[in-house]
Protein backbone atom coordinates (compact mmCIF):
# COMPACT_ATOMS: atom_id res chain seq x y z
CA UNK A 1 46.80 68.06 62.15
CA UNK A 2 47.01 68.94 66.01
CA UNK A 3 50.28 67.61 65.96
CA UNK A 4 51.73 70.09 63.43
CA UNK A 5 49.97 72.94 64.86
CA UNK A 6 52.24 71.80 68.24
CA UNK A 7 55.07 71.62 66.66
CA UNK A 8 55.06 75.06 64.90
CA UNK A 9 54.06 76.30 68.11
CA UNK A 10 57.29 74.32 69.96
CA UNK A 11 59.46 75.87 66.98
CA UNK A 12 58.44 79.30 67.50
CA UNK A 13 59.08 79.05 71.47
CA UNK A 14 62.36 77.58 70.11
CA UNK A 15 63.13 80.23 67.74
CA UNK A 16 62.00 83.33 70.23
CA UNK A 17 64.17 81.84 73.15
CA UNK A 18 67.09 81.31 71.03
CA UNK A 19 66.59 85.13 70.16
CA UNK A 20 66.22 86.46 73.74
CA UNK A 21 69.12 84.28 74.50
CA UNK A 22 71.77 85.84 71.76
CA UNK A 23 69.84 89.22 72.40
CA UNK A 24 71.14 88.96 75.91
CA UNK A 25 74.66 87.50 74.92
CA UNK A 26 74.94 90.09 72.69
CA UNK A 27 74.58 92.95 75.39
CA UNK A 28 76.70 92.24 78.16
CA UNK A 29 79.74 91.59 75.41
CA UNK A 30 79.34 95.03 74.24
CA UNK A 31 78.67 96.33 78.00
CA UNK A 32 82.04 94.74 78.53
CA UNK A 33 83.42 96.03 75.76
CA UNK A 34 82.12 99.82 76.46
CA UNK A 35 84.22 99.00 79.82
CA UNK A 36 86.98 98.18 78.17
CA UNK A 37 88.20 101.42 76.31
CA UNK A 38 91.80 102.23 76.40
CA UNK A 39 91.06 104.88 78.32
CA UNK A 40 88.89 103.25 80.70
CA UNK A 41 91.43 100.94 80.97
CA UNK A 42 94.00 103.68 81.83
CA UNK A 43 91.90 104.86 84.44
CA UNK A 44 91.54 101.70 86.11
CA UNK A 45 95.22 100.76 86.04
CA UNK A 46 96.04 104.24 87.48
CA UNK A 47 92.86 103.74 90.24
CA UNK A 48 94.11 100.17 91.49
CA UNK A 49 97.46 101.69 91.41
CA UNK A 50 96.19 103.94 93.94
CA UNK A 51 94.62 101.03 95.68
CA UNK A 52 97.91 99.40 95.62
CA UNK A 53 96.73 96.70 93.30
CA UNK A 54 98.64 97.37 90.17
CA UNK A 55 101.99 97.74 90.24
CA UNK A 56 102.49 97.50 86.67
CA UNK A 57 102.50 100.65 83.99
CA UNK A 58 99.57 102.58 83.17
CA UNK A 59 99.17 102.01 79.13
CA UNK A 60 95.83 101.29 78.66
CA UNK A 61 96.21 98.08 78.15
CA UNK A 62 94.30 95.28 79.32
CA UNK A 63 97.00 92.69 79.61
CA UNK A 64 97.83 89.23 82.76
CA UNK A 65 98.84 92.14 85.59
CA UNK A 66 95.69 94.53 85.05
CA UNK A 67 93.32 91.27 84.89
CA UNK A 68 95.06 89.74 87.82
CA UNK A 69 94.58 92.93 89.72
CA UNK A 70 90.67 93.48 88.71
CA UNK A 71 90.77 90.00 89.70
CA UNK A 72 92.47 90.43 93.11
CA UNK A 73 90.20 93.63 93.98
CA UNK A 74 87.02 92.32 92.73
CA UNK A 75 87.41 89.12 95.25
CA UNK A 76 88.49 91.59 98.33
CA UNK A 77 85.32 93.65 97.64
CA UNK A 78 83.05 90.37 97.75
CA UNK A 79 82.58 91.12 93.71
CA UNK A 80 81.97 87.71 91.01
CA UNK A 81 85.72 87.37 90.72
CA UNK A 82 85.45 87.58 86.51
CA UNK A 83 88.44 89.90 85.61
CA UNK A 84 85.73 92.17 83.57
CA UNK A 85 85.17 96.00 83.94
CA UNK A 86 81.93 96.19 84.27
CA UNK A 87 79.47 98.70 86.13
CA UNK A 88 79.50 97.12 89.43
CA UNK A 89 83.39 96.78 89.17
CA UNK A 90 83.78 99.97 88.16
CA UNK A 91 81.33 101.68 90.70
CA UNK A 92 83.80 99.78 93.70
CA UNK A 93 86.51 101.16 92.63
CA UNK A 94 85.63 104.48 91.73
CA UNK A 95 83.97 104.08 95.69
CA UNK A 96 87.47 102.77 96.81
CA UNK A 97 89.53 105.15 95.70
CA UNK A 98 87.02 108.09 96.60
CA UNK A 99 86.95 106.35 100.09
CA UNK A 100 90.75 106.13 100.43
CA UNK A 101 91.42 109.77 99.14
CA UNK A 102 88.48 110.85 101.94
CA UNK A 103 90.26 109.14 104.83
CA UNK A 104 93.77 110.69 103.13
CA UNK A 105 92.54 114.09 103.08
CA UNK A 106 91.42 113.55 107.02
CA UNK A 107 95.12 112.46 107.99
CA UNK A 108 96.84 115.40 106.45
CA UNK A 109 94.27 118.44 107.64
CA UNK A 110 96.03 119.72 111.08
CA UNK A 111 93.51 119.63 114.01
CA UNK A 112 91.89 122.61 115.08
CA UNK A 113 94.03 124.62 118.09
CA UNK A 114 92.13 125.19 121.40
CA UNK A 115 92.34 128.37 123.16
């Protein structure tokens, strides 16, 4: 009788893990998904464009060239090299670009005259 009493006890671990598991799954697909908008995925062609990682057309699609360039910024920003938009991709680029059009803005201003 113990035994039994185990072994439901081993199937319901089983059967709550499995669920956490697939729960889990389940949200970072659609996180990557939400990511992955055609107009997120304009943005971020036009962005690494900026960055001078894209050199291809800015359609909103997420075809080789825009996964090779996530790819190629995500490793130069010490990012898990996965080719997916997600948050912390996103929030380096969006810093990239916000960084490079800072230090742009400084190049351009003229400096102050002395008298």
């Amino acid at each position: 009788m113990m035994e039994i009493k185990k072994m439901r006890m081993n199937y319901r671990l089983l059967i709550i893990s499995l669920s956490v598991a697939v729960l889990f799954l389940f949200s970072a697909g659609a996180e990557a998904k939400m990511h992955s908008s055609k107009k997120n995925i304009t943005q971020v062609q036009q962005e690494l464009k900026e960055l001078g990682y894209y050199k291809g057309e800015t359609n909103g699609v997420l075809n080789e060239e825009t996964t090779a360039a996530v790819k190629t910024f995500q490793g130069e920003h010490k990012l898990k090299v996965d080719g997916i938009l997600g948050k912390k991709t996103r929030k380096a680029l969006y810093q990239a670009v916000k960084t490079q059009k800072a230090e742009s803005a400084q190049k351009t201003e003229s400096p102050v005259e002395k008298k």
